[in-house]
Every structure is written in C-alpha cells, then in structure tokens.
Protein backbone atom coordinates (compact mmCIF):
# COMPACT_ATOMS: atom_id res chain seq x y z
CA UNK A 1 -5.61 28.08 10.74
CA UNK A 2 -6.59 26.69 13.80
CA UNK A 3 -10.11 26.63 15.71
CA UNK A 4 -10.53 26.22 19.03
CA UNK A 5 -14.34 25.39 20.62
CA UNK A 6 -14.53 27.04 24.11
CA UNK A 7 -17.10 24.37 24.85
CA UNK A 8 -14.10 21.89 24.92
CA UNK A 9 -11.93 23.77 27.20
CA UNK A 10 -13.61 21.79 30.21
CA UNK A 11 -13.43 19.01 28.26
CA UNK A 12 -9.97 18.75 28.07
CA UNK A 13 -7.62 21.30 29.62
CA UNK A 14 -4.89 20.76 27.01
CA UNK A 15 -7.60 22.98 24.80
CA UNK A 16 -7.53 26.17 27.02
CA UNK A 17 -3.89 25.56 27.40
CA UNK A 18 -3.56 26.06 23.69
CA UNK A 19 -5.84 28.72 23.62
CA UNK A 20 -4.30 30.64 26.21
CA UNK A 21 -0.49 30.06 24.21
CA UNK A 22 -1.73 31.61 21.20
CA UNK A 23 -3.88 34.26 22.23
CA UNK A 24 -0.97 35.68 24.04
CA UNK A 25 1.27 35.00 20.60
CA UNK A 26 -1.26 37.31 19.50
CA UNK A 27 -1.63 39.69 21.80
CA UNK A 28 2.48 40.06 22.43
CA UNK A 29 2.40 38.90 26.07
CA UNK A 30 3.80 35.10 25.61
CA UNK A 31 6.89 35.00 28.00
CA UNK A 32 10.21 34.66 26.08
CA UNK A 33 11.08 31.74 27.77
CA UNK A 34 7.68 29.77 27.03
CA UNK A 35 6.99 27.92 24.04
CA UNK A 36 4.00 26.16 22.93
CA UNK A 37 5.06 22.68 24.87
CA UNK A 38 5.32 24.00 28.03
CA UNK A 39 1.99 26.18 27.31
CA UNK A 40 0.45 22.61 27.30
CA UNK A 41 1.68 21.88 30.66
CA UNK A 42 4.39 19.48 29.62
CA UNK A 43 7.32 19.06 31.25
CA UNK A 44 9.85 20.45 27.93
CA UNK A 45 13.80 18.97 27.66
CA UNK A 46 16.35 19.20 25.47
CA UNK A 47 17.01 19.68 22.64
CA UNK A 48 19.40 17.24 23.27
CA UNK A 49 22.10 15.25 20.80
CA UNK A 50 20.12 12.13 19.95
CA UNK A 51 23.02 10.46 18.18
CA UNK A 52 24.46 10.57 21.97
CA UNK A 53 23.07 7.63 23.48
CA UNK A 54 24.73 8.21 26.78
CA UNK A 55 23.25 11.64 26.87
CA UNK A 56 19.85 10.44 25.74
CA UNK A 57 19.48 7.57 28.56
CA UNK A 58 21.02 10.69 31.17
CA UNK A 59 17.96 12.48 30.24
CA UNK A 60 15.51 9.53 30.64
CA UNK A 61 16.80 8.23 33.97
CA UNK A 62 16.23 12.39 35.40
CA UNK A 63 12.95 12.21 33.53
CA UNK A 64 11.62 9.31 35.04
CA UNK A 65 11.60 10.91 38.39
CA UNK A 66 9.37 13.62 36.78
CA UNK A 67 5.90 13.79 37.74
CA UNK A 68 3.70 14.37 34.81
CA UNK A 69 3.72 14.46 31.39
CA UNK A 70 7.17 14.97 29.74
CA UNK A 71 8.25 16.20 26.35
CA UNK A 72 11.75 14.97 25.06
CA UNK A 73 13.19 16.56 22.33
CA UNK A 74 16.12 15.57 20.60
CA UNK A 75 17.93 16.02 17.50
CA UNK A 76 19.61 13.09 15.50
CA UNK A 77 21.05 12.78 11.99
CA UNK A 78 19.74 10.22 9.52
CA UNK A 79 22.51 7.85 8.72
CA UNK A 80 24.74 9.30 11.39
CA UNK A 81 28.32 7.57 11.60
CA UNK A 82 28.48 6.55 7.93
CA UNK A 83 29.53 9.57 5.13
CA UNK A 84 27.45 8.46 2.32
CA UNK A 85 24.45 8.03 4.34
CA UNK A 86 24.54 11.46 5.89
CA UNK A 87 25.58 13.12 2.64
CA UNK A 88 22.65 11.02 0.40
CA UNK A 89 19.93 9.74 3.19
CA UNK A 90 17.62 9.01 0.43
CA UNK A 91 19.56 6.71 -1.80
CA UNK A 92 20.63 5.16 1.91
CA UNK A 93 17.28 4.63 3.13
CA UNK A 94 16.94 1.24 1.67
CA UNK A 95 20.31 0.98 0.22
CA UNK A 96 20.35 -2.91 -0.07
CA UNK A 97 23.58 -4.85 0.36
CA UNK A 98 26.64 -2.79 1.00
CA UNK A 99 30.07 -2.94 1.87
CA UNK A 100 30.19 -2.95 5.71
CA UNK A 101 34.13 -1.25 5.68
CA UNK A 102 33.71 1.30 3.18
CA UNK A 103 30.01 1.72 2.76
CA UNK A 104 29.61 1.58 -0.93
CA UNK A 105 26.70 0.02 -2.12
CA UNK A 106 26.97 -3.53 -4.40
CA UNK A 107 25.35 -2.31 -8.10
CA UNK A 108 23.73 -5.15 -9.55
CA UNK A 109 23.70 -5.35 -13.20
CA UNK A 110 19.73 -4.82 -14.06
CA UNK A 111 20.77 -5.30 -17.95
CA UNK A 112 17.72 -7.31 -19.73
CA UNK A 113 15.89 -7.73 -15.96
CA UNK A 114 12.39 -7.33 -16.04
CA UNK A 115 11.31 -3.83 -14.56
CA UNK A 116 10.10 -3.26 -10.72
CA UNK A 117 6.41 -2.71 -10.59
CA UNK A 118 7.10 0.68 -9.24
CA UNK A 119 8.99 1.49 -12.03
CA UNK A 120 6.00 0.14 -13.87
CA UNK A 121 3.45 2.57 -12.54
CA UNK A 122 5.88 5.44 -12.54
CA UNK A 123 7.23 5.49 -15.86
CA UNK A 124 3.52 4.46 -17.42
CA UNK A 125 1.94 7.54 -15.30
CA UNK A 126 4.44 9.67 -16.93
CA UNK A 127 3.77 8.86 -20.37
CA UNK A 128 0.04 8.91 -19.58
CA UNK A 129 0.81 12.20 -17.85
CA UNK A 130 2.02 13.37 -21.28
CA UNK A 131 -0.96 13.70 -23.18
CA UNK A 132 -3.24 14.37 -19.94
CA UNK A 133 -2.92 17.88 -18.76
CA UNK A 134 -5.28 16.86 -15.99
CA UNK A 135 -3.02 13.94 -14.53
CA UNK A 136 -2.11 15.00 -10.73
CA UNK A 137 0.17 12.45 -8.67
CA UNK A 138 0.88 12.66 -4.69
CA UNK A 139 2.70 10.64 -2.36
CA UNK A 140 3.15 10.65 1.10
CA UNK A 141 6.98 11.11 1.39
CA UNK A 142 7.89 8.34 -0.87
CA UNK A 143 8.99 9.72 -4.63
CA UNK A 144 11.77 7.46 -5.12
CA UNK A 145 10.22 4.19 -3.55
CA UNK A 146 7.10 4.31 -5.30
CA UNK A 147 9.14 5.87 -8.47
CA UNK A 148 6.83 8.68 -8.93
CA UNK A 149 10.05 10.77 -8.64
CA UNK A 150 10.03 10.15 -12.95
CA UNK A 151 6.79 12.98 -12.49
CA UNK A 152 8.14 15.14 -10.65
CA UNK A 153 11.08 15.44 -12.09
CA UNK A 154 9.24 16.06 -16.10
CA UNK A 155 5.67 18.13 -14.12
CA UNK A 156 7.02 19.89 -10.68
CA UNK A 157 3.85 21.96 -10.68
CA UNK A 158 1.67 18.16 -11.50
CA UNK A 159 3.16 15.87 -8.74
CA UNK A 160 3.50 16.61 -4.85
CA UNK A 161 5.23 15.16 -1.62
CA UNK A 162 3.42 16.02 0.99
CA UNK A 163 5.43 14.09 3.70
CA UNK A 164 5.15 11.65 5.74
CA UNK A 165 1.24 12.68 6.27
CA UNK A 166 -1.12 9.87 4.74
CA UNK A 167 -3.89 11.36 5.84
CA UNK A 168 -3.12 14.87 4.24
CA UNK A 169 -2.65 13.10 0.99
CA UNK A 170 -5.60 11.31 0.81
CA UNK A 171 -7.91 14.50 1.60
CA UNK A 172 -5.55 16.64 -0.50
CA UNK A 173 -6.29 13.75 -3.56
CA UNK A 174 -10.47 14.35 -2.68
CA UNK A 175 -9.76 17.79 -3.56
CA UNK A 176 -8.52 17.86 -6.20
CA UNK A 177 -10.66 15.00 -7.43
CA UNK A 178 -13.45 17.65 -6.99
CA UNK A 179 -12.14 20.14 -9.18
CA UNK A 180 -11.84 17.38 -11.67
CA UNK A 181 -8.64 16.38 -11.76
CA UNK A 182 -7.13 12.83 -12.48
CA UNK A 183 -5.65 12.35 -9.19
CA UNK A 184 -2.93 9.56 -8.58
CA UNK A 185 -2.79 9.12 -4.85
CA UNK A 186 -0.02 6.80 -4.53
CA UNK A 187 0.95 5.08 -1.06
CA UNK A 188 2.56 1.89 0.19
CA UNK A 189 -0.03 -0.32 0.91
CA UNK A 190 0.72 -0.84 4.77
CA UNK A 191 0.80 3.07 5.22
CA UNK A 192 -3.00 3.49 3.52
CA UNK A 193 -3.87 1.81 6.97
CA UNK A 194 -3.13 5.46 8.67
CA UNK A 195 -5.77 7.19 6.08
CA UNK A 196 -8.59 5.05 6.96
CA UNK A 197 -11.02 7.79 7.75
CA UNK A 198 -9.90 9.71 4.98
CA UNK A 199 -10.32 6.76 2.72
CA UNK A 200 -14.19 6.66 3.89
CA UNK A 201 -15.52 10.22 4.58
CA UNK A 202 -13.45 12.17 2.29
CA UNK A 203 -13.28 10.05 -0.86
CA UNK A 204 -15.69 6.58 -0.72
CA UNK A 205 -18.59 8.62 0.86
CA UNK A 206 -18.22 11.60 -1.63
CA UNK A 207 -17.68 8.83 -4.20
CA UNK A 208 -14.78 10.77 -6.01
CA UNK A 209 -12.60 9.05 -8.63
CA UNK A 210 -9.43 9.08 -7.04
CA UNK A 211 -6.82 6.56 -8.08
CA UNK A 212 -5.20 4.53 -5.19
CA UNK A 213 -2.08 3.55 -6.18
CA UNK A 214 -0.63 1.03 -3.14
CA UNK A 215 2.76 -0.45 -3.94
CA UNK A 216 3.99 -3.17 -1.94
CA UNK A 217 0.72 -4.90 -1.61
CA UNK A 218 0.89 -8.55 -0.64
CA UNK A 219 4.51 -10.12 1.37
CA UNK A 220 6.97 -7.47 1.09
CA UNK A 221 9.44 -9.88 2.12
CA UNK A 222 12.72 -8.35 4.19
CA UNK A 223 10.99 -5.42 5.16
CA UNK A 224 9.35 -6.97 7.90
CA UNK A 225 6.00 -7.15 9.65
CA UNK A 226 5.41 -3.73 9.80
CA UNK A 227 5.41 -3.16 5.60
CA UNK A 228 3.29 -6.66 4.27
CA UNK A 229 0.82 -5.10 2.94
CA UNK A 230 -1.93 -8.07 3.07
CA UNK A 231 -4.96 -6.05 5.06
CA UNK A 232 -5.75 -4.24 1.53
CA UNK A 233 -7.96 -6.30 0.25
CA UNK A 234 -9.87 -6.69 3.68
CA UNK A 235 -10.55 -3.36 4.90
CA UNK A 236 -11.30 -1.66 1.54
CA UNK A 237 -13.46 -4.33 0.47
CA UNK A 238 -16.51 -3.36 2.95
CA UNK A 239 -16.22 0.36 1.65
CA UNK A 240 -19.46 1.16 -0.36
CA UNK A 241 -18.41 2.50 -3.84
CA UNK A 242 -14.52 1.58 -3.81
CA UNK A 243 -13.14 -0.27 -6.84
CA UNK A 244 -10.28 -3.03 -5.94
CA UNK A 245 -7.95 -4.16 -8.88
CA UNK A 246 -4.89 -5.89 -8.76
CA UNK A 247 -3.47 -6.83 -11.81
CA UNK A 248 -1.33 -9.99 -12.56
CA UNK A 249 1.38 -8.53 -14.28
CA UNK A 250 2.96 -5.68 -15.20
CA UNK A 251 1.09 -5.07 -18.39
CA UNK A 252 -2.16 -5.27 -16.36
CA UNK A 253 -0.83 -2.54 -14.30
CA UNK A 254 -0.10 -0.72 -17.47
CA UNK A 255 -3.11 -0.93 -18.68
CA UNK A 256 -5.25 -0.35 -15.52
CA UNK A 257 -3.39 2.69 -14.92
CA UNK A 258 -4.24 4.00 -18.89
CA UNK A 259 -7.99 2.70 -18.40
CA UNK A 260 -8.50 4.62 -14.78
CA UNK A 261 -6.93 8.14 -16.45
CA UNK A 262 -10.07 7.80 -19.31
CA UNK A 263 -12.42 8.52 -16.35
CA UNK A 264 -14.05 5.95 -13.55
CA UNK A 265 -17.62 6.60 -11.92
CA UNK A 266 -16.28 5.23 -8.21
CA UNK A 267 -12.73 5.25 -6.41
CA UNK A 268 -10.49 2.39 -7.46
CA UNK A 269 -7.33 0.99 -5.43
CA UNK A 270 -5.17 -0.89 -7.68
CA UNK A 271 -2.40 -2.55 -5.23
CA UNK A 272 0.81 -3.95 -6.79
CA UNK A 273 3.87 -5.89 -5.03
CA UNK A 274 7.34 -5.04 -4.17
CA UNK A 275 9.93 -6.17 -6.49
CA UNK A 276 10.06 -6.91 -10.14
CA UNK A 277 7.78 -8.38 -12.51
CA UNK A 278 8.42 -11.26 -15.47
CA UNK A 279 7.87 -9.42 -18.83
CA UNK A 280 10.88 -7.38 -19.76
CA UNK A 281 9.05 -6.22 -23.34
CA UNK A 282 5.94 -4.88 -20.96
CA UNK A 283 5.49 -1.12 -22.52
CA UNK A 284 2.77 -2.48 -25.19
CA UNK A 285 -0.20 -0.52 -26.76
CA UNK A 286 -2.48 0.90 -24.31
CA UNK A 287 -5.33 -1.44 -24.05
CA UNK A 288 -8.83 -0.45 -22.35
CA UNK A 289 -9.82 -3.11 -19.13
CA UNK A 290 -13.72 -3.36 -18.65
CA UNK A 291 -14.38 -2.84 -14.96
CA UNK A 292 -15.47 -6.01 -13.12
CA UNK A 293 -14.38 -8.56 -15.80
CA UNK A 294 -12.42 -11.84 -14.85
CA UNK A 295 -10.01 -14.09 -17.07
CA UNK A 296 -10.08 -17.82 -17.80
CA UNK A 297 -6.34 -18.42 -18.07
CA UNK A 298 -6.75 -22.01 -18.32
CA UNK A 299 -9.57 -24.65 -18.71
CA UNK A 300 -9.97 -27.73 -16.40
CA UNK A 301 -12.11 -30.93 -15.46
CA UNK A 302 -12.30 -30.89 -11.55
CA UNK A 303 -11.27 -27.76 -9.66
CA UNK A 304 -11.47 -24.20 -10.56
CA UNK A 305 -8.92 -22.10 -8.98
CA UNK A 306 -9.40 -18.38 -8.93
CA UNK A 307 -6.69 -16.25 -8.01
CA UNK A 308 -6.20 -12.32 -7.36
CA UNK A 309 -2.99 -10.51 -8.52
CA UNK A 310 0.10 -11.62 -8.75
CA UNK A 311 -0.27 -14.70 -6.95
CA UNK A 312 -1.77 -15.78 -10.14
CA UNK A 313 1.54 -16.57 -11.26
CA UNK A 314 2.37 -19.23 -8.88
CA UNK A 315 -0.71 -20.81 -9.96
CA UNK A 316 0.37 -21.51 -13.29
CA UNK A 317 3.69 -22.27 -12.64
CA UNK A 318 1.71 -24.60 -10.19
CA UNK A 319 -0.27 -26.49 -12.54
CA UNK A 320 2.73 -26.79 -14.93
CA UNK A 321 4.24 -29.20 -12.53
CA UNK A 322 1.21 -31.62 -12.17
CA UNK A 323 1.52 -34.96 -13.62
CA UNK A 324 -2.30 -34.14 -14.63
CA UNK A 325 -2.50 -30.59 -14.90
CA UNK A 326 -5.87 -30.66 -17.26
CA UNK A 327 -7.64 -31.38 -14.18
CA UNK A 328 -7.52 -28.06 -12.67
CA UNK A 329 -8.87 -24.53 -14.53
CA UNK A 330 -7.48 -21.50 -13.78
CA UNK A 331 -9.61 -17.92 -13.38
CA UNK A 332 -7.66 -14.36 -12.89
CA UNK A 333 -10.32 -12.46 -11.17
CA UNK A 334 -7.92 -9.44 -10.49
CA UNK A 335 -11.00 -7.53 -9.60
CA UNK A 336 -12.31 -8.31 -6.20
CA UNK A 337 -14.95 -5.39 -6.57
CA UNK A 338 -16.89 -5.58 -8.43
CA UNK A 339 -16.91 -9.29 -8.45
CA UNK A 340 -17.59 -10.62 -12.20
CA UNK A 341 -20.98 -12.58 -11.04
CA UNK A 342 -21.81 -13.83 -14.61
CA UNK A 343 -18.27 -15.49 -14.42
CA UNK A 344 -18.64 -16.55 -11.10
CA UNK A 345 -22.25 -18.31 -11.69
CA UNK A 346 -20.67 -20.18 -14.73
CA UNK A 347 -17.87 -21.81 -12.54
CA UNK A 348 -19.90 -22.79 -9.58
CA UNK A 349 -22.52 -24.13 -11.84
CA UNK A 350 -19.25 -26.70 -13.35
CA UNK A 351 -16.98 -27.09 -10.49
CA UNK A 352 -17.67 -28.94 -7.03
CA UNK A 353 -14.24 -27.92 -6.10
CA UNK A 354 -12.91 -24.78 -6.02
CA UNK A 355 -9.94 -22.75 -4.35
CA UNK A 356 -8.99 -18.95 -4.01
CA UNK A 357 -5.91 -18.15 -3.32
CA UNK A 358 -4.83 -13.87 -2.44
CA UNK A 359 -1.70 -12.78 -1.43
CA UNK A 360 -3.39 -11.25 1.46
CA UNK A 361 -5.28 -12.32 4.94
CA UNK A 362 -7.53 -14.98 4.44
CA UNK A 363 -9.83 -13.50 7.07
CA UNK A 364 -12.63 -10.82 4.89
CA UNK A 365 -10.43 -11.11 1.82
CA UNK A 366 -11.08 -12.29 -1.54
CA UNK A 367 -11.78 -15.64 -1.18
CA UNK A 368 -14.38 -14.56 2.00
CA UNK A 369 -15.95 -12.59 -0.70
CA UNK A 370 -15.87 -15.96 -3.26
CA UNK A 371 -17.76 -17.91 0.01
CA UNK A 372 -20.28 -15.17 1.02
CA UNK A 373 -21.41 -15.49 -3.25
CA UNK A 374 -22.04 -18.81 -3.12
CA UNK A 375 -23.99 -19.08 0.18
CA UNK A 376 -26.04 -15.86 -1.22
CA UNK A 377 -27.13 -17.93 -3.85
CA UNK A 378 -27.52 -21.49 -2.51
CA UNK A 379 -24.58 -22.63 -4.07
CA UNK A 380 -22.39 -26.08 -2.42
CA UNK A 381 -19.71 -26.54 -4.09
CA UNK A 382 -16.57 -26.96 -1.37
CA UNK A 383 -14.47 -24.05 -1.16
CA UNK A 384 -11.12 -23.85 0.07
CA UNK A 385 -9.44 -20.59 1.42
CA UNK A 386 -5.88 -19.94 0.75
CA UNK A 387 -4.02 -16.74 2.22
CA UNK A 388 -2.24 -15.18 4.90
CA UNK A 389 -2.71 -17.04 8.28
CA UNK A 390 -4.59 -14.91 11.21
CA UNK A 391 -0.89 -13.93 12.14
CA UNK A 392 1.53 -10.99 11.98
CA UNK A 393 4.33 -12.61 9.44
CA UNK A 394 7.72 -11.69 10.21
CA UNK A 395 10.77 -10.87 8.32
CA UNK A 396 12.21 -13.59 5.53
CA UNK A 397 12.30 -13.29 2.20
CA UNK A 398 9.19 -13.29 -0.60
CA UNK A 399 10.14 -16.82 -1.25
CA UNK A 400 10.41 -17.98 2.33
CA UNK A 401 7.24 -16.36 3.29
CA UNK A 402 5.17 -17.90 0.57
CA UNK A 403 6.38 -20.64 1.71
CA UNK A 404 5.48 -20.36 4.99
CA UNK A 405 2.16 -19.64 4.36
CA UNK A 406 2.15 -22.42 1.81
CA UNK A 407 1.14 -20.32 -1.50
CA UNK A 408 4.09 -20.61 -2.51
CA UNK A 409 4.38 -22.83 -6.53
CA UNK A 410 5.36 -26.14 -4.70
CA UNK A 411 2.57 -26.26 -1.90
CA UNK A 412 -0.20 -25.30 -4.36
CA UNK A 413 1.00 -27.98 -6.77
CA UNK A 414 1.09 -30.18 -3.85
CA UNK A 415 -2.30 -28.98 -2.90
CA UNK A 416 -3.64 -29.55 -6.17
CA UNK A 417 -2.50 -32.56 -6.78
CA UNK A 418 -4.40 -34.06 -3.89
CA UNK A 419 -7.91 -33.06 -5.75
C-alpha cells in the first residue's frame, strides 16, 4: 500500500511524479512504453548484460553526456564465470579457500573442533524452539551465515528471511513482539547499523522484548572494514531500556539465549564473534543468567581488569604468562547494561588501578561507561581504556588485528606486566 500526501507534491516533484504513474496504472491510461522510472523523470537504460564490462562502460561513457538524473539497469549473475558458483551462489558466497583451476572448495576436517558461535546460537535456538511454541526467528537474508537455516529447516512457518531489508526485520520482530511472541531477530552486527531507527522507535521506545541476536560482533577479521562489528556496544548503549550482553563463551551464549526465551521486561542485544569458540563439550544443562550480574574470574593484589565478551579470553591467557600473575584480578562483566554497580563499587573501593578492555571502539563503549561510574560517584582510581582505535580497521586476520590494536594475549600481558 502506498500513501501519497498531496501537501508534498510541491515539496518534492518526484511525489506528484509518482502519483501521477500510478493513478494512471489505475485508471488504464499509463502509456505502454512508460514504466514507473521514467514516470519519475529519470533518464531509464538498459537492461543491459552486467557481466559485459565492455557493454557496461559503453553505456556509462553515452550516459555521462546525459543531462539529468539517470537510471542504469543491468542484469548480472552471481558467481558468473565459475560453474559451481552460478549453480550454488550460497555455499559460494563465502566459500573460503578454493582451488583456483577447478573451483572446488578445500574441506577442512572439523572432527573434535570446537563449534562456530553461529552454530552455537542456531542449533541452541532450535532445541529451545522445541519446547517453545512461541519461539519466532528472522534474519535479514542471512540463514546460513548466522546458521538459523537449522530453524527453518525443522519450523518453516516459525523462522523468516526477509531479505536483505534490516530495517523490515527489525519492525517485523516489534510486531510480533506485540502479539507476544519470543522473537529472535538475528543480524550481523555491522548490518544492525542500517536499523537504527527501527532499533529506537519501533522496539527501545515501545520497550518490547525482542531478542537481538548480532553475530560477528567485535574484529571479523578477513572480511574487511565494512563487517567489524565494534560500533555495537557504542550506539546501543545510549538507548533507554536496551539490554547489552555478550557472553564469554559459548556456553554463556547458550545459556543467555535459554534465559532471554523465559521472558525479559526490556530489549536485549546479545552480540557474539565470528568464528569458533574453545569448548567442544558446550551443549550443557540449561542454566538461568541473572540480568546485570558480573563474574570474578580471578582474584588479584593491584589491578582489576574487567573485560566484556570474548575478549575475556585473552585476558586470562594474558595473566597466565606473567611471571606474577597474582597481582592482577580478573572481572567478566559481559553485561554492559545494566552495569552490576554493587560489583563495580566493591572493585573501585580495592583497586587504584584498573583496565577495561572490549573488543569494540574505545570511544562511548564499555570502558567509557566503567569511567563515567566512577566520576558519578567521586571515585579516583586510574583507569585505562583498551579497544578499537578512533579508526576504520582494515582487512587482516583476527589475530593480526588484535594485534594491531594491541588486545591481543601478548600486548595485554605486556601491558600488565608494567603495573
């Protein structure tokens, strides 16, 4: 359905151009040779082959000399010189390495390999899915990246695609959510970024208890600047009433994903990495997570370091490599909101040192959060920051990127060693 306001039309002509298309769609008179492009006063070309680049630049160099605005359209197959990727464009969207002469992709053996996280929050939402008739999961376009494919495949009629249209499935999650269903609105992390809006008016502000699921949170590693998805924690933290959880392992995913299904009061993003985990025996008894609480993983005599997610790991693995590793405490405060105050009063009150380390940008993240606590309550203990840079981070692998941005397990033992 589509509504037109007449008091717009003078506003912007494209408005009456529209107007004037499809009330003479209705009314029978729209000349055969008009479509709705050229009803919008664009200049219309094509369709043309877009697998032909010579054709394609053709068409741009005559366009150019076109006054106006101009409407290319051309047609290209996905994969489009190789058989297997035209024949399976899914598998060979991301196929990995592959044989350059033949095109087959190399199998690696993932025999007693820990599972991906996506894998992880598929399989668990179709067991939970099981035994919860009001368990509804949606994705923008990705079932086999984010592995909710495993749903759709058991519950066609319980899990939807709905394209490459972020902002459709965020609304189309509020909607649901208001008819009380358990909705599962799971999107890459860098591709929530296009649902902002929706994020605030149609879920925050109604303060519906949809479930955010955003894989590839954090360095995604090869698949480049445009995918790291390390704005999360910033620009859902200043929403009133969202929940942020990221868990540090794959049973904490598990289980955050069983306790958000019992029922949640607020909207709660729960953002996960690319790749796999560390715990190959990670399908344990459902346990319940208490909203807001954060973990001492390890006690210490100088500095307290609290991570988020699972950045956590590198901590640990961190601190095993000290010469003098009881100097340094270690807090998992996998919720960044709510913050776990009582927790947070405790370790200020002990520590005159203390770092936060996120795998996400430094700049309104979770260790911003950490500093705007203690100067709310008068605290001065010394606080150091560590994150993503104020930079775009390019293409390298998880490894090389951590490294870059020095939170990887060698700089932070270097980094707490100097305390």
């Amino acid at each position: 359905m589509v509504i037109l306001n007449d008091n717009a039309i003078g506003i912007d002509p494209s408005v009456g151009a529209l107007k004037n298309y499809l009330t003479a769609v209705k009314e029978g008179t729209n000349p055969r040779k008009n479509n709705m492009i050229t009803s919008l006063n664009f200049d219309y070309s094509g369709p043309i082959d877009g697998n032909d680049i010579f054709s394609v630049l053709k068409e741009l160099k005559r366009l150019k000399k076109i006054k106006g605005p101009k409407f290319l359209h051309i047609i290209t197959t996905k994969g489009k010189g190789l058989l297997q990727a035209e024949e399976d464009q899914v598998k060979y969207h991301a196929p990995g390495k592959f044989d350059a002469s033949t095109g087959e992709i190399h199998v690696k053996s993932e025999e007693n390999s820990p599972p991906k996280y996506q894998d992880v929050f598929g399989l668990t939402l179709l067991d939970l899915a099981k035994s919860n008739d009001k368990i509804i999961g949606i994705t923008p376009a990705m079932p086999s990246g984010s592995s909710l494919k495993f749903m759709m495949e058991a519950f066609p009629k319980r899990a939807f695609d709905v394209g490459i249209a972020e902002q459709h499935a965020v609304t189309l999650s509020a909607g649901m959510a208001t008819q009380g269903m358990v909705v599962f609105c799971n999107i890459y992390s860098t591709f929530l970024q296009r649902a902002y809006d929706q994020v605030i008016h149609d879920v925050a502000l109604q303060n519906l208890p949809v479930i955010f699921c955003l894989d590839r949170a954090g360095l995604v590693g090869e698949d480049g600047a445009t995918h790291h998805g390390v704005f999360d924690l910033a620009y859902l933290r200043c929403i009133p009433n969202m929940i942020i959880y990221s868990p540090l392992n794959e049973i904490a995913l598990r289980n955050i994903l069983y306790t958000a299904q019992l029922g949640l009061n607020h909207p709660i993003a729960i953002r996960y990495p690319r790749g796999r985990g560390t715990i190959i025996d990670w399908q344990k008894p459902y346990e319940k997570i208490e909203i807001g609480k954060a973990n001492c993983l390890k006690t210490g005599s100088k500095v307290a370091v609290l991570s988020n997610g699972t950045i956590g790991n590198n901590v640990t693995l961190a601190i095993a490599k000290m010469n003098n590793p009881d100097t340094i405490a270690h807090y998992d405060f996998a919720f960044v909101k709510p913050l776990d105050e009582k927790l947070l009063h405790t370790i200020f009150s002990n520590f005159q040192n203390i770092i936060t380390i996120e795998d996400g940008v430094i700049k309104g993240g979770f260790g911003s959060t950490i500093v705007e606590f203690a100067f709310e309550n008068n605290y001065t203990s010394k606080v150091k920051i560590l994150g993503i840079t104020d930079e775009f981070i390019e293409q390298g692998t998880v490894e090389e990127l951590q490294q870059y941005c020095k939170i990887d397990v060698t700089n932070l033992s270097t980094i707490f060693s100097t305390y």
